[in-house]
Protein backbone atom coordinates (compact mmCIF):
# COMPACT_ATOMS: atom_id res chain seq x y z
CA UNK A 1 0.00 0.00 0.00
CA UNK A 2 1.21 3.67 -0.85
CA UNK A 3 2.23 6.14 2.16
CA UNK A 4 -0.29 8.53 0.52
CA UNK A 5 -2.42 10.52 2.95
CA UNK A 6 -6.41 9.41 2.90
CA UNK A 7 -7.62 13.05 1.39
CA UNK A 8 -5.36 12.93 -1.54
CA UNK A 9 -6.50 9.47 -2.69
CA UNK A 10 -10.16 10.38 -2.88
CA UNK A 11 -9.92 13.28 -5.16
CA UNK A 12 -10.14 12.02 -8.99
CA UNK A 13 -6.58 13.14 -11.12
CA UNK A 14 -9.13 15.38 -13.10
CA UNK A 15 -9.52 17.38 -10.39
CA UNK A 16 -6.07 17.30 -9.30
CA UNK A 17 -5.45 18.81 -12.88
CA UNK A 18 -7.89 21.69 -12.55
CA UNK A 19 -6.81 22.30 -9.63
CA UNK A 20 -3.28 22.87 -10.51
CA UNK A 21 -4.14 24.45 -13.51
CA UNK A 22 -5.81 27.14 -11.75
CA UNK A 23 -3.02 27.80 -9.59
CA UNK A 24 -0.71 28.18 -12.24
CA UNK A 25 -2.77 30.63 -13.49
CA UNK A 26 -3.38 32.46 -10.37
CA UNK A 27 0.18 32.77 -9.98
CA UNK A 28 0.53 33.60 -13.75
CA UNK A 29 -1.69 36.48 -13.05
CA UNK A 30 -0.43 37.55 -9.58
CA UNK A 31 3.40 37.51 -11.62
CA UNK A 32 1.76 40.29 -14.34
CA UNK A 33 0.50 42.39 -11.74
CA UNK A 34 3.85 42.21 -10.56
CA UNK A 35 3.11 41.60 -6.81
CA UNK A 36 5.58 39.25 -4.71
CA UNK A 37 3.81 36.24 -2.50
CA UNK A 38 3.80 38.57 -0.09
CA UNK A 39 1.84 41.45 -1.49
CA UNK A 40 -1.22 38.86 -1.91
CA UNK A 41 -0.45 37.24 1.66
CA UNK A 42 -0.98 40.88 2.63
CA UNK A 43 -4.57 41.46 0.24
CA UNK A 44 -5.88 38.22 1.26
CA UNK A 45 -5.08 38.26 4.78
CA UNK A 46 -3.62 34.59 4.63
CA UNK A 47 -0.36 33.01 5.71
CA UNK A 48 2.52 32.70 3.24
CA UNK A 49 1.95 28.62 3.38
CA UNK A 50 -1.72 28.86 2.87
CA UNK A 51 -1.61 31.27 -0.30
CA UNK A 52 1.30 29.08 -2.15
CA UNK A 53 -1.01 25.89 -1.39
CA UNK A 54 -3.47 27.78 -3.42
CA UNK A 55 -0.77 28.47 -6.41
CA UNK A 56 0.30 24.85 -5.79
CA UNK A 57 -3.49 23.59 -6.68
CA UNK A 58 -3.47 21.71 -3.04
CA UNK A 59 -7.88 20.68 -2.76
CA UNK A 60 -7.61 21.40 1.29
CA UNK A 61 -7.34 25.36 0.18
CA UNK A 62 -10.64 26.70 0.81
CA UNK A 63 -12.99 28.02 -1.41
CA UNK A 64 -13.30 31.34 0.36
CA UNK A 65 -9.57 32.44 -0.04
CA UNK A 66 -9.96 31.33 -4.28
CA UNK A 67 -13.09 33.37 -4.38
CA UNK A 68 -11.02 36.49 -2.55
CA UNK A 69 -7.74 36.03 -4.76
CA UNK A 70 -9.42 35.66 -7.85
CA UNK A 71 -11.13 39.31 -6.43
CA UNK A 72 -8.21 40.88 -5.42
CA UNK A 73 -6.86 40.32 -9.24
CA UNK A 74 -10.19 41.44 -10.56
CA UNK A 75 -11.23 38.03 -12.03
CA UNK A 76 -14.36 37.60 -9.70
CA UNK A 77 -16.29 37.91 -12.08
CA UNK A 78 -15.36 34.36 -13.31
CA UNK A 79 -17.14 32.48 -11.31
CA UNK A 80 -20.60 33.43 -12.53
CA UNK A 81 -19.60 31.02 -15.69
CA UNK A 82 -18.05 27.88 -13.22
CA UNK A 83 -21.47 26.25 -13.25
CA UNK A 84 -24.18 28.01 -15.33
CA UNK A 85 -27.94 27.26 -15.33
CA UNK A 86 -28.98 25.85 -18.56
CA UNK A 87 -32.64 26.14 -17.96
CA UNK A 88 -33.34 28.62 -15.76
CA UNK A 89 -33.48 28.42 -12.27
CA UNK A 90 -34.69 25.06 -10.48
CA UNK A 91 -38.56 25.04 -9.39
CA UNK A 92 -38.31 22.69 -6.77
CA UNK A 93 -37.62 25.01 -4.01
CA UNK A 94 -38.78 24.21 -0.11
CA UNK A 95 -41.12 26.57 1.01
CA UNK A 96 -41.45 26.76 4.81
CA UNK A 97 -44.71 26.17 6.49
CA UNK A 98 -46.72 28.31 8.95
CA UNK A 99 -45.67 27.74 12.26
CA UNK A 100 -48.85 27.43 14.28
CA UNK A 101 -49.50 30.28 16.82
CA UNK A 102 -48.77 28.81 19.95
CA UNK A 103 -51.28 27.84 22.24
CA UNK A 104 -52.17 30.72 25.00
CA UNK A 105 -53.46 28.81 28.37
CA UNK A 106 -55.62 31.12 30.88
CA UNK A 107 -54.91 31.27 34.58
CA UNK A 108 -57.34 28.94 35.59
CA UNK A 109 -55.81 26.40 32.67
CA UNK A 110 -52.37 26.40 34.42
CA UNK A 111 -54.31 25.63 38.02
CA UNK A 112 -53.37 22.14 38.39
């Protein structure tokens, strides 16, 4: 058996891919603007390690701090197209019942 640790075994190599892909290009774009590691450590209020984890593709990065980097570059606007609604938007929402009023008990109710 491999010394591989559990998490990186259950993510499919497809995502891997992506994953690293986008990195590459985060760092790609971070490189243009011409901002060190530490000038988006500094936008994104994150730790040195955490940020190149993101550029590294690493899935444990979470989706908050891709959202906020991909801000911070001005490429937010990206993720609108990640996973568009072909139809329109789904019908089958929940809708929340009534609650019932609750019950109001007179004094001589609560008289045991």
């Amino acid at each position: 058996m491999l010394n591989q640790a559990p998490r990186s075994i259950t993510f499919p190599p497809e995502c891997i891919d992506a994953l690293v892909a986008l990195g590459a290009r985060i760092r790609y774009q971070r490189q243009a603007a011409n901002w060190t590691i530490a000038d988006m450590c500094s936008r994104l209020f994150c730790s040195k390690p955490t940020y190149m984890a993101l550029e590294a593709g690493k899935p444990t990065v979470s989706i908050g701090l891709l959202a906020k980097a991909l801000w911070v570059l001005g490429l937010s606007d990206g993720l609108q197209g990640l996973c568009p609604l072909t139809v329109g938007e789904p019908n089958n929402r929940r809708i929340r019942s009534r609650k019932t009023p609750a019950l109001h008990m007179t004094g001589s109710e609560l008289d045991f």
